[in-house]
C-alpha atoms as a PDB file:
ATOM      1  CA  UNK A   1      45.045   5.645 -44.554  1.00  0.00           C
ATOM      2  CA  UNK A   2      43.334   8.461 -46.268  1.00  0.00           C
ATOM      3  CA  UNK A   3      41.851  11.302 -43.958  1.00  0.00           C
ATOM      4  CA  UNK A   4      39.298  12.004 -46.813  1.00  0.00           C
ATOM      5  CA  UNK A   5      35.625  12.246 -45.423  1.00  0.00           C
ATOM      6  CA  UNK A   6      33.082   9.935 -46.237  1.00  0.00           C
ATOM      7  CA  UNK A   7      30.326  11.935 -47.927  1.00  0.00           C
ATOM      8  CA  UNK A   8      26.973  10.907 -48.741  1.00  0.00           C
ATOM      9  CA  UNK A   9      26.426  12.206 -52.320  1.00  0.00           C
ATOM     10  CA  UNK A  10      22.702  13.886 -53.162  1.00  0.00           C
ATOM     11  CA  UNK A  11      21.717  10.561 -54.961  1.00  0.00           C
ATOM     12  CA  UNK A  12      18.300  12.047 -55.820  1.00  0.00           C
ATOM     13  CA  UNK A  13      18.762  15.433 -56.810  1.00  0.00           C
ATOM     14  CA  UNK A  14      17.884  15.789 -60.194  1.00  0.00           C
ATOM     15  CA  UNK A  15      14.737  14.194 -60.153  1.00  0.00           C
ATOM     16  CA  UNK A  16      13.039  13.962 -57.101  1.00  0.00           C
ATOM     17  CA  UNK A  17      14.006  17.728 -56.537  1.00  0.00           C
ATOM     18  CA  UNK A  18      16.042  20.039 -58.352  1.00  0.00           C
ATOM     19  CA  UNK A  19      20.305  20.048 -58.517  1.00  0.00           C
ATOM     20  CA  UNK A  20      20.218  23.640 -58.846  1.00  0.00           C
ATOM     21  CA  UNK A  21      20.613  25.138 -55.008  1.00  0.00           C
ATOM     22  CA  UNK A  22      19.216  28.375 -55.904  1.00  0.00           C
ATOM     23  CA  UNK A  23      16.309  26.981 -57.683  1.00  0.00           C
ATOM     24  CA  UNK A  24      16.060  24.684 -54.424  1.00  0.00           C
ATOM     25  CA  UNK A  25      16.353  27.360 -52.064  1.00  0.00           C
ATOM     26  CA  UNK A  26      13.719  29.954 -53.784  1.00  0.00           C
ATOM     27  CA  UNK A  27      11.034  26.502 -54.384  1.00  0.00           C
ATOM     28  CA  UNK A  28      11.591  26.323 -50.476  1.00  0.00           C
ATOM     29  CA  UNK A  29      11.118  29.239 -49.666  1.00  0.00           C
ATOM     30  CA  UNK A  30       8.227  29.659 -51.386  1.00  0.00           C
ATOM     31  CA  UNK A  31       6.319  26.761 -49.440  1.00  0.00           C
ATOM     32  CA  UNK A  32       7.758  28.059 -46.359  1.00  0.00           C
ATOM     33  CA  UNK A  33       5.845  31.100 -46.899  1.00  0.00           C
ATOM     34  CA  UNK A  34       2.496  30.316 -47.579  1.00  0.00           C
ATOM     35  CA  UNK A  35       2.576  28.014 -43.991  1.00  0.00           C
ATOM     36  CA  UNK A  36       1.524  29.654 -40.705  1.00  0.00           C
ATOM     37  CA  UNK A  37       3.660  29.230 -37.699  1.00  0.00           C
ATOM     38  CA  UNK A  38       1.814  27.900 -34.620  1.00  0.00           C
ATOM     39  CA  UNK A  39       2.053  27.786 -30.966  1.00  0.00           C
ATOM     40  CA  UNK A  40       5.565  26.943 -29.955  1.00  0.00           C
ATOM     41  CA  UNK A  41       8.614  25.695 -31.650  1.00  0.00           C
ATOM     42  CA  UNK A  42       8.549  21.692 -32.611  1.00  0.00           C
ATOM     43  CA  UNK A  43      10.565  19.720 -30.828  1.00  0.00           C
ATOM     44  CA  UNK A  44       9.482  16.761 -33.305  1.00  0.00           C
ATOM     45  CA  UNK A  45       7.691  16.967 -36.684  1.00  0.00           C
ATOM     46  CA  UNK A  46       5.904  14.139 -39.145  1.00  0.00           C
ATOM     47  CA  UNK A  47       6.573  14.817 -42.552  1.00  0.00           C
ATOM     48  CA  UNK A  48       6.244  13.154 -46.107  1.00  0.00           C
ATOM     49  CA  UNK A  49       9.524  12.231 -48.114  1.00  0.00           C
ATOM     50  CA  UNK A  50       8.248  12.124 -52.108  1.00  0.00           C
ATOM     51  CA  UNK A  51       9.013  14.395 -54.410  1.00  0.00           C
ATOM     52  CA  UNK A  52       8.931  18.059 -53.892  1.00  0.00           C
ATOM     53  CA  UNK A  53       6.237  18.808 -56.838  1.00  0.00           C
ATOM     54  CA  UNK A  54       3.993  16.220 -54.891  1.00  0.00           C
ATOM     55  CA  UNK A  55       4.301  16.882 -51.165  1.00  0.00           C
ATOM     56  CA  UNK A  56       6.853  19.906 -50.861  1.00  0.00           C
ATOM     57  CA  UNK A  57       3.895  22.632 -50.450  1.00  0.00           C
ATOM     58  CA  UNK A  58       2.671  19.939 -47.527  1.00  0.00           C
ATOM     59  CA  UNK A  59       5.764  19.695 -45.903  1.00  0.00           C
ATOM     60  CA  UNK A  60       6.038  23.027 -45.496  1.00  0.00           C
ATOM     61  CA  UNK A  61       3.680  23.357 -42.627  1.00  0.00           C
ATOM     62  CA  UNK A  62       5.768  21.388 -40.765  1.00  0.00           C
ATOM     63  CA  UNK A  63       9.167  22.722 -41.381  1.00  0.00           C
ATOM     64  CA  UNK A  64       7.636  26.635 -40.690  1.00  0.00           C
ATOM     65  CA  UNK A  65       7.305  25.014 -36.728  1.00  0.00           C
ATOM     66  CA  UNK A  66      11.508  24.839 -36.635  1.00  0.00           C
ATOM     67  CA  UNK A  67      13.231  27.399 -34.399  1.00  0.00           C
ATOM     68  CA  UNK A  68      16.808  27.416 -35.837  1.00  0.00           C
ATOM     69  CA  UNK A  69      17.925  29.765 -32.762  1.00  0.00           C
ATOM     70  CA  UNK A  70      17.185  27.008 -30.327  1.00  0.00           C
ATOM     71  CA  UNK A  71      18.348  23.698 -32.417  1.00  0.00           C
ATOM     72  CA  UNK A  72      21.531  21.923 -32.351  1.00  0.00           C
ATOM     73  CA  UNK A  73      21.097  18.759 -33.229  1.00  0.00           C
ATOM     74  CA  UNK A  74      18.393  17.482 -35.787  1.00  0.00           C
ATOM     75  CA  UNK A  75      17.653  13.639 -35.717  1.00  0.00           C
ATOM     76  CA  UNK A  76      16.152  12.035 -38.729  1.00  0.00           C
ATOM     77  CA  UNK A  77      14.396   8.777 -38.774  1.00  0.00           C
ATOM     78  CA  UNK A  78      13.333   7.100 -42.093  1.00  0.00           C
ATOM     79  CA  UNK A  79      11.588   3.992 -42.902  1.00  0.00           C
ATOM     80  CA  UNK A  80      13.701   1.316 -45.441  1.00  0.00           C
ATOM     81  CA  UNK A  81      12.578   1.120 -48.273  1.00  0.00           C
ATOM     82  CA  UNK A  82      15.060  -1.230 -50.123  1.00  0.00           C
ATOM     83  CA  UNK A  83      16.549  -3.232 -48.005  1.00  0.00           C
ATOM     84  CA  UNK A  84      15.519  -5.942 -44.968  1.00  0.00           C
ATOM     85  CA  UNK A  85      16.127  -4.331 -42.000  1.00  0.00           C
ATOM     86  CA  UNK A  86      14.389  -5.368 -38.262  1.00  0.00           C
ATOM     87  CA  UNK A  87      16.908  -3.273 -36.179  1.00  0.00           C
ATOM     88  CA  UNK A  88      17.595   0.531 -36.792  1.00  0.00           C
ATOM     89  CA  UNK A  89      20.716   1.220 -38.925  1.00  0.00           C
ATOM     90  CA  UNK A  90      23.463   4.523 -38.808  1.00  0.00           C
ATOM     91  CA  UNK A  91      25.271   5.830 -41.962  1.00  0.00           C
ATOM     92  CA  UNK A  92      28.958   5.156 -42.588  1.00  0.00           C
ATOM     93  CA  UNK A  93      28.603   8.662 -43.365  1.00  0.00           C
ATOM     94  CA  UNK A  94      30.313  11.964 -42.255  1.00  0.00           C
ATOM     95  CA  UNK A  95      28.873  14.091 -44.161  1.00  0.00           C
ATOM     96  CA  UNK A  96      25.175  14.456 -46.312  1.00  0.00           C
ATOM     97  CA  UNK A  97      25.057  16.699 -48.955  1.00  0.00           C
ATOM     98  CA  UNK A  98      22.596  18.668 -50.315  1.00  0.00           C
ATOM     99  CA  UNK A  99      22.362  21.497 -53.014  1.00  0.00           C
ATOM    100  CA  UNK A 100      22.209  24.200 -50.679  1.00  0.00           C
ATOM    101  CA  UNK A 101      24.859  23.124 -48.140  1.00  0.00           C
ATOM    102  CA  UNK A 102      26.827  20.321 -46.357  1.00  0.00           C
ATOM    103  CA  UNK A 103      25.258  18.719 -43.433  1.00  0.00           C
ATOM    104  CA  UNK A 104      27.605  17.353 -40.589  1.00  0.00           C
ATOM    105  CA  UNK A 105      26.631  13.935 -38.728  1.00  0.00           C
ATOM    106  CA  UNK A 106      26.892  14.590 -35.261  1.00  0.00           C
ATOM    107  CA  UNK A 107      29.919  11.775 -34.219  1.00  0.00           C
ATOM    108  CA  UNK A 108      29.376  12.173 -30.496  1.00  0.00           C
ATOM    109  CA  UNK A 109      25.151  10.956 -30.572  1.00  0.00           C
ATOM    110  CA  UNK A 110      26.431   8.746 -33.486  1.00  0.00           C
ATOM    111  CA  UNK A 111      29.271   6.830 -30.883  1.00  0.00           C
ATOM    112  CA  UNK A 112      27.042   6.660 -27.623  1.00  0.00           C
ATOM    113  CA  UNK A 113      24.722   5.212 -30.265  1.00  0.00           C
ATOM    114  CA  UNK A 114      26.712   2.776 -31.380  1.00  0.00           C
ATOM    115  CA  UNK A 115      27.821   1.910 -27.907  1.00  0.00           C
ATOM    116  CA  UNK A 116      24.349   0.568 -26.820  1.00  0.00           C
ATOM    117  CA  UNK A 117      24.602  -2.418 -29.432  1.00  0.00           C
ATOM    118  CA  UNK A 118      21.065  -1.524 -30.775  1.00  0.00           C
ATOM    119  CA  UNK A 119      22.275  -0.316 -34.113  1.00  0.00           C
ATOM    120  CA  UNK A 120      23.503  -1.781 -37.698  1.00  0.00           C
ATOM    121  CA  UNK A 121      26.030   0.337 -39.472  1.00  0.00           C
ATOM    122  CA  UNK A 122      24.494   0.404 -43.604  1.00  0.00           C
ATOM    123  CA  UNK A 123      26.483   0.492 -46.267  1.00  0.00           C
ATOM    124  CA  UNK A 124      27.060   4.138 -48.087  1.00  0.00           C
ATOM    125  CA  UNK A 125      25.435   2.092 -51.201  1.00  0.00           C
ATOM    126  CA  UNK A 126      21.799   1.862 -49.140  1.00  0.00           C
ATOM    127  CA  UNK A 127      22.221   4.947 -47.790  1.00  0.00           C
ATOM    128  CA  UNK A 128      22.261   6.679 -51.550  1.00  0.00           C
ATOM    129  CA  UNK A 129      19.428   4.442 -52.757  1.00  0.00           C
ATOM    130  CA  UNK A 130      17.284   5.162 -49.452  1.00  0.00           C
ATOM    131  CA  UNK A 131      14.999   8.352 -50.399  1.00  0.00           C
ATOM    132  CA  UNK A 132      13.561   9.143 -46.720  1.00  0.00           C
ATOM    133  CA  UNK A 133      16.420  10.491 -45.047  1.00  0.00           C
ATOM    134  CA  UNK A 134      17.270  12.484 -48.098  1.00  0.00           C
ATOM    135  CA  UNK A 135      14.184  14.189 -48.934  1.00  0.00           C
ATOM    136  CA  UNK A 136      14.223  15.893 -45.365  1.00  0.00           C
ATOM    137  CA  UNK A 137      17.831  17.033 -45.627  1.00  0.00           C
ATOM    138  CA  UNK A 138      17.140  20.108 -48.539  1.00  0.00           C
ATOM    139  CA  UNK A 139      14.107  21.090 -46.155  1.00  0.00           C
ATOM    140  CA  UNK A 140      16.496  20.814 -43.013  1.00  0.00           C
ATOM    141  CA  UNK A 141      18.928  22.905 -44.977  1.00  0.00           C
ATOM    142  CA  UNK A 142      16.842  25.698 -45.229  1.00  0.00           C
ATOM    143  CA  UNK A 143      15.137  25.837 -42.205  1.00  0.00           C
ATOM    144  CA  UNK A 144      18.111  26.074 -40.362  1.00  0.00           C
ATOM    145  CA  UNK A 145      20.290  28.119 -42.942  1.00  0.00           C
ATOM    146  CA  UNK A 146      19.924  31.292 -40.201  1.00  0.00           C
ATOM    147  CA  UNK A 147      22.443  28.680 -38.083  1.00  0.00           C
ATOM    148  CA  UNK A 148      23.722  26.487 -40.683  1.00  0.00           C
ATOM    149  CA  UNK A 149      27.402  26.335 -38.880  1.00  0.00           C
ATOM    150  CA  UNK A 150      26.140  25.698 -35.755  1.00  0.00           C
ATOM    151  CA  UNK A 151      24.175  22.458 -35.819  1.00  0.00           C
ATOM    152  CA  UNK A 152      24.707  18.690 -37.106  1.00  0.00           C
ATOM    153  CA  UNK A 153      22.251  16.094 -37.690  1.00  0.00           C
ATOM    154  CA  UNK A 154      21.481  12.110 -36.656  1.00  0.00           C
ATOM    155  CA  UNK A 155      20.095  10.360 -39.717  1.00  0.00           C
ATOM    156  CA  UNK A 156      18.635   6.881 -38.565  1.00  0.00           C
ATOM    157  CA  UNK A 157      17.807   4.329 -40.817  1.00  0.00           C
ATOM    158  CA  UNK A 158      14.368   2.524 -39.005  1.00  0.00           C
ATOM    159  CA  UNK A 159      13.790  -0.763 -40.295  1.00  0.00           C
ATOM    160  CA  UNK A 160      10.651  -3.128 -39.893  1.00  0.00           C
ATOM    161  CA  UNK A 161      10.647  -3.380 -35.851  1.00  0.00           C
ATOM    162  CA  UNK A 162       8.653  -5.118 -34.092  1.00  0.00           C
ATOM    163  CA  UNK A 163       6.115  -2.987 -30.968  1.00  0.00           C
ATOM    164  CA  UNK A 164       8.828  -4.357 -28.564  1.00  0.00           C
ATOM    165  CA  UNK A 165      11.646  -2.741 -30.480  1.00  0.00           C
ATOM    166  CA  UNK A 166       9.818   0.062 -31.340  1.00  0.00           C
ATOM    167  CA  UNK A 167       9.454   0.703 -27.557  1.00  0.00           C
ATOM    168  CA  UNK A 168      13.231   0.125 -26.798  1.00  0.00           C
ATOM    169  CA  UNK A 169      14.013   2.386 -29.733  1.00  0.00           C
ATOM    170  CA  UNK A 170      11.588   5.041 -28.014  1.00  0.00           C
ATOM    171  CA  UNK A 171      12.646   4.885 -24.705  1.00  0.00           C
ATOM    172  CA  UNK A 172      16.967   5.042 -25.552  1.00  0.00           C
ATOM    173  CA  UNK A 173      15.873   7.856 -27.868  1.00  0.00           C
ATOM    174  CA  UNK A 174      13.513   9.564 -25.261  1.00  0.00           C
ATOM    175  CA  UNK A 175      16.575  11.112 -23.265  1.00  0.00           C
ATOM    176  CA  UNK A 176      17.593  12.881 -26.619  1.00  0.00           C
ATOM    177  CA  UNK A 177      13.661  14.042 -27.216  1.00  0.00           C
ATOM    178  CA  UNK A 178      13.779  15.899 -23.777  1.00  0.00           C
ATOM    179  CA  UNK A 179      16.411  18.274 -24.482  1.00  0.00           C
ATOM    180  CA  UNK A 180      15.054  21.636 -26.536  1.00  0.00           C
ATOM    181  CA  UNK A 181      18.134  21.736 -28.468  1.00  0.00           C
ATOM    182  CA  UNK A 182      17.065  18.606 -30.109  1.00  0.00           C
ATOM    183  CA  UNK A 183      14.607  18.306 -33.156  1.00  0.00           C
ATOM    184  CA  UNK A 184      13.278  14.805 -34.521  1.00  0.00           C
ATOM    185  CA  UNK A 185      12.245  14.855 -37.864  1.00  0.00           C
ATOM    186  CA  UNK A 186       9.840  11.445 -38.984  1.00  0.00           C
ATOM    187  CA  UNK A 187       9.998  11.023 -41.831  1.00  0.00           C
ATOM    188  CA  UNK A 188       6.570   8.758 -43.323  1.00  0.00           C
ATOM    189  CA  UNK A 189       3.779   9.521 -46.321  1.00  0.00           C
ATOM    190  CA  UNK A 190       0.362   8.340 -45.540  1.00  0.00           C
ATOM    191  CA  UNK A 191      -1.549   5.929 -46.924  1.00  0.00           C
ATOM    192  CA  UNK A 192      -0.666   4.351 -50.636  1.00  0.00           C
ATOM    193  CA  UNK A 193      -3.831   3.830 -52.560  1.00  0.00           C
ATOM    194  CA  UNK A 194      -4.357   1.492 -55.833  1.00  0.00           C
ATOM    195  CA  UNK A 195      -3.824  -1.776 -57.123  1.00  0.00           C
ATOM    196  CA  UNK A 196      -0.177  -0.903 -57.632  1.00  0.00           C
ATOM    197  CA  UNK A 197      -0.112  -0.569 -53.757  1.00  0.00           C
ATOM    198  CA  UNK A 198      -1.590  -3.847 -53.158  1.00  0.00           C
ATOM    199  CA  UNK A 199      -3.986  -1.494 -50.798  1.00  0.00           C
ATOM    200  CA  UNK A 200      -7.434  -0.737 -51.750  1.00  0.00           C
ATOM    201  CA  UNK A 201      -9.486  -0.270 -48.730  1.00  0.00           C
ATOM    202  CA  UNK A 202     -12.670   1.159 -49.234  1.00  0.00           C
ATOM    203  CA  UNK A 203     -15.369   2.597 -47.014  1.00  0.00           C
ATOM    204  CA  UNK A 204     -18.541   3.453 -49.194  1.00  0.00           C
ATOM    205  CA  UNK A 205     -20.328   5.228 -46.818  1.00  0.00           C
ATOM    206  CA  UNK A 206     -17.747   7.896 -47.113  1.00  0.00           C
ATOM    207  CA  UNK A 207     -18.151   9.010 -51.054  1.00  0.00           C
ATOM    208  CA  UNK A 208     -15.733   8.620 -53.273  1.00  0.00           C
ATOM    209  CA  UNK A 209     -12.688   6.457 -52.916  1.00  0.00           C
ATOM    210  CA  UNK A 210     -10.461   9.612 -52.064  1.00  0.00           C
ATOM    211  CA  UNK A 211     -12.925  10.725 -49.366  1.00  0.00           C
ATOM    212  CA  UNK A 212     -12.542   7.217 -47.780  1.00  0.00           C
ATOM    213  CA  UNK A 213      -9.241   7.523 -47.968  1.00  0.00           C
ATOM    214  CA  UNK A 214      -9.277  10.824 -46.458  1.00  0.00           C
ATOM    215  CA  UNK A 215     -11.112   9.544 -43.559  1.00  0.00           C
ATOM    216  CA  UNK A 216      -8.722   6.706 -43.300  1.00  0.00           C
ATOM    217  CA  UNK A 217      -5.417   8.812 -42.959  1.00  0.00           C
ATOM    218  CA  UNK A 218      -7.559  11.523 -40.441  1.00  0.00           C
ATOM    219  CA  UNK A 219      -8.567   8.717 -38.122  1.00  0.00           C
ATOM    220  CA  UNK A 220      -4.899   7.413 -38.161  1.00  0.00           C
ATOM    221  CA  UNK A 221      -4.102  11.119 -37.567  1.00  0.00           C
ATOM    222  CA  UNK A 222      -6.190  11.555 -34.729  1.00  0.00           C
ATOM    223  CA  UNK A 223      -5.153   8.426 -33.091  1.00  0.00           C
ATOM    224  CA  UNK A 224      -1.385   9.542 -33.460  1.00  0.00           C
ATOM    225  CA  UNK A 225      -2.393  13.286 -31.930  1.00  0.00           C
ATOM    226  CA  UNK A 226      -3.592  10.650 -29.052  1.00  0.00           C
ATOM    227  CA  UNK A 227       0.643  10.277 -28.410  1.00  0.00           C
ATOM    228  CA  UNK A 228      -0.534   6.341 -27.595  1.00  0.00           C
ATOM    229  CA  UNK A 229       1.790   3.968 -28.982  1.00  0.00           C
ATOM    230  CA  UNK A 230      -0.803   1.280 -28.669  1.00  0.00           C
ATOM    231  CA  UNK A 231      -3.859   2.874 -30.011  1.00  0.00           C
ATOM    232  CA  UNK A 232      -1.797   3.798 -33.420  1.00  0.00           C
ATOM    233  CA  UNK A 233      -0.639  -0.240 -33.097  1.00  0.00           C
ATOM    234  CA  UNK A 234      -4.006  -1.465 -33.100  1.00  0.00           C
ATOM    235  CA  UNK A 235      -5.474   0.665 -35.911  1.00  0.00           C
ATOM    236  CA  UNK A 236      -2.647  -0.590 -38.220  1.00  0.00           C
ATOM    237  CA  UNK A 237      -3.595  -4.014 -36.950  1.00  0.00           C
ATOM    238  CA  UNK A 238      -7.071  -3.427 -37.934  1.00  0.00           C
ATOM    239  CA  UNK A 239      -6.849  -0.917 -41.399  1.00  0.00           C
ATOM    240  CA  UNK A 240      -3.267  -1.998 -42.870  1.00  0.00           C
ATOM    241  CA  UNK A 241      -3.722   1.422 -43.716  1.00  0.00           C
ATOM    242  CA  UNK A 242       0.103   2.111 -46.379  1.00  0.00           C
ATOM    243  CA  UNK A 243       1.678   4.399 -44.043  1.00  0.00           C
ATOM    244  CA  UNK A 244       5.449   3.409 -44.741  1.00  0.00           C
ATOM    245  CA  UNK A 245       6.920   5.557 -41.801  1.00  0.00           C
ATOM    246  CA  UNK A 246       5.093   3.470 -39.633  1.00  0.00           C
ATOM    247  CA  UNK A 247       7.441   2.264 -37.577  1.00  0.00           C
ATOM    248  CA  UNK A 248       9.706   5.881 -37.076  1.00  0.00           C
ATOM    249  CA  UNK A 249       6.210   7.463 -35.778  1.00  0.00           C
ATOM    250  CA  UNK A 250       6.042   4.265 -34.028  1.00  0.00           C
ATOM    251  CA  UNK A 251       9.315   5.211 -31.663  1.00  0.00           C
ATOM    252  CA  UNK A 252       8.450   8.668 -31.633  1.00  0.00           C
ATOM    253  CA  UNK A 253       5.342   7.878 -29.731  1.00  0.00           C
ATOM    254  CA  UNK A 254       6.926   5.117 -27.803  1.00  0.00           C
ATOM    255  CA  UNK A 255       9.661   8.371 -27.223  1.00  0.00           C
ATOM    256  CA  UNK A 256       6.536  10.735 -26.177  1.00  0.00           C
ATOM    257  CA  UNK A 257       5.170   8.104 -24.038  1.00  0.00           C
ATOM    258  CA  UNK A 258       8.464   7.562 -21.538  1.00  0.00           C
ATOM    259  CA  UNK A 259       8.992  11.577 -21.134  1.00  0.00           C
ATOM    260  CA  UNK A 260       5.345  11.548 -20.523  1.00  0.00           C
ATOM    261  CA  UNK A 261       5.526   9.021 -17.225  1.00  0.00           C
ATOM    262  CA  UNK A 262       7.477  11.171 -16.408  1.00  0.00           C
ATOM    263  CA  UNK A 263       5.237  14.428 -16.137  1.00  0.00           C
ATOM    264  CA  UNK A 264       6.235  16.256 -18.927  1.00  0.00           C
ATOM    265  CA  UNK A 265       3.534  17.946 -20.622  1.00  0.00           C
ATOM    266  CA  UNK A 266       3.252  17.219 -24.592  1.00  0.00           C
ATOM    267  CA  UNK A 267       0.859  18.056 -28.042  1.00  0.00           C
ATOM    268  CA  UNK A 268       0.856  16.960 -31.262  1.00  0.00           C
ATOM    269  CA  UNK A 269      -0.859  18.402 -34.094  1.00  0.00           C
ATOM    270  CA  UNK A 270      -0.788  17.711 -38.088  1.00  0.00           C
ATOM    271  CA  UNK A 271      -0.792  21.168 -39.861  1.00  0.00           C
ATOM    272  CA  UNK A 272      -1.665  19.719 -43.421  1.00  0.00           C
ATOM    273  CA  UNK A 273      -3.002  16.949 -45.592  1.00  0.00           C
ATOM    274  CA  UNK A 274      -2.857  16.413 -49.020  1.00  0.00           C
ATOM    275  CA  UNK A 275      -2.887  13.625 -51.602  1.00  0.00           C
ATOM    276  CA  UNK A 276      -1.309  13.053 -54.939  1.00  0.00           C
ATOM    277  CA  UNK A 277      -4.174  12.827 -56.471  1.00  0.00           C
ATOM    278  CA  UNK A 278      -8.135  11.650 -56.493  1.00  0.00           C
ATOM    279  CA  UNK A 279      -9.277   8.472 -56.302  1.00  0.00           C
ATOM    280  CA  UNK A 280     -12.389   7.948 -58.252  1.00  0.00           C
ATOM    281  CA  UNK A 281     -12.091   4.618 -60.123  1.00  0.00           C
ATOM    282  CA  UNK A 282     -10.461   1.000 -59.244  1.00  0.00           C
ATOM    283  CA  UNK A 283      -7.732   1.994 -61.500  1.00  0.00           C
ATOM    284  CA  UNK A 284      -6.455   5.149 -60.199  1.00  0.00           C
ATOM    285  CA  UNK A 285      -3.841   5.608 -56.875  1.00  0.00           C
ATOM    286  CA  UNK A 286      -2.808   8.379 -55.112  1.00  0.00           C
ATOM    287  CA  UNK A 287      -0.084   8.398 -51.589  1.00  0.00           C
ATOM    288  CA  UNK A 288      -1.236  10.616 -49.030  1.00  0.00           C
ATOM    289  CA  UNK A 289       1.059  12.897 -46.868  1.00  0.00           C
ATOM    290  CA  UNK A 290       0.616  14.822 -43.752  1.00  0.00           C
ATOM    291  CA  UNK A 291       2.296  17.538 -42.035  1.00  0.00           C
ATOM    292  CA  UNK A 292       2.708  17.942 -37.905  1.00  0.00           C
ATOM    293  CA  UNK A 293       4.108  19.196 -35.021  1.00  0.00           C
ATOM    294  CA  UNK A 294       4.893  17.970 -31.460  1.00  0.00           C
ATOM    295  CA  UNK A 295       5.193  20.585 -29.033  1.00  0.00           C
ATOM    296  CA  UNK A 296       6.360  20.577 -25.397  1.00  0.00           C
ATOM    297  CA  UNK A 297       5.328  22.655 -22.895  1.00  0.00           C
END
């Protein structure tokens, strides 16, 4: 048996973001600087996963709310996109790479993962054809370059789960949102506007089709700066409002909710909105994304 390491190639560098790490590194750091820190590192953070020319400046916002210094382990939980999943899934992974540096897959969270039965193992073959794991890694890269030997990261795979799961999911990964050496990263664009969508909700009394769907994502916003699990169910029941990391903010906040019964003081608050583009006309679509940060106190 060969002790080579299973590495998860860069699958979409070279078109949804440059191949060229110093190109990456100096586009990052150039969002990174035009975001303001706020009050308190993040111990969790909502954050789009398109390209970089369409919600890296966004994104931004939320990475500038890391504190390197503090973080050792960074998990990362994206929706799938490709294939039928109802259960979360881990990579057969070792290692992710990006254009700026390896990152290392924590084995010990990954095993006492495992051991609870909860999880699917995906094949390497999803995992390079997934996009929202990826398109955090180059941001997790930099933001934790100060310390890049001294963390590793959790990438989980969260498929279509039901508000049961989603609360199971929360409350094994609560334990791991408690400690301040751990950072979540959720991974989820807003909502996915136009025919193309299927989605085409529209509120008249709010202007033009991009304003009513900028009132749409805030009210989802709001609800989710609520840290209710069940308030954020029911407006989904009630909009269908496109947000594809539904069910990763859905754990988070099932997450929030358990450290919470237990007295521990939490905020969240999104940074930054943007969309693709404007909606004027039937025709046209645009995907959303927003930028937060959860901070303990």
């Amino acid at each position: 048996m060969s002790n080579r390491m299973v590495c998860r190639e860069a699958s979409h560098a070279g078109s949804w973001y440059t191949a060229s790490g110093s190109q990456l590194s100096a586009q990052l750091e150039g969002w990174l600087s035009q975001a303001q820190p706020t009050a308190g590192p993040a111990r969790a953070i909502i954050a789009p996963h398109a390209g970089y020319t369409y919600c890296g400046a966004c994104a931004a916002h939320a990475y500038k709310q890391v504190d390197p210094s503090i973080t050792r382990r960074v998990f990362i939980l994206g929706p799938s996109h490709h294939v039928p999943l109802s259960r979360c899934a881990l990579s057969p992974a070792e290692v992710y790479r990006t254009p700026l540096y390896d990152l290392r897959i924590d084995q010990k969270v990954y095993a006492d993962l495992w051991k609870t039965g909860m999880f699917e193992r995906m094949s390497l073959q999803t995992d390079e054809d997934e996009h929202s794991i990826e398109m955090h890694l180059p941001y997790t890269a930099k933001a934790m370059e100060s310390h890049k030997d001294e963390f590793s990261i959790v990438p989980v795979l969260v498929g279509a789960l039901s508000e049961s799961k989603e609360q199971e999911y929360g409350k094994l990964l609560s334990k791991y949102l408690a400690d301040p050496s751990n950072l979540f990263i959720i991974s989820s664009d807003f909502c996915h506007w136009g025919q193309r969508f299927r989605y085409t909700y529209y509120d008249e009394s709010q202007g033009e089709i991009y304003r009513s769907i900028e009132h749409l994502d805030k009210m989802g916003m709001g609800i989710i700066e609520q840290l209710d699990p069940i308030s954020f169910s029911n407006y989904l029941k009630k909009y269908h409002n496109t947000i594809c990391g539904r069910h990763p903010i859905g754990v988070l906040l099932n997450a929030v909710a358990e450290l919470k019964k237990n007295g521990i003081d939490m905020n969240f608050s999104f940074l930054n909105y943007a969309q693709s583009s404007q909606c004027r006309n039937w025709s046209d679509s645009s995907v959303s994304y927003a930028a937060g940060a959860l901070v303990v106190h």
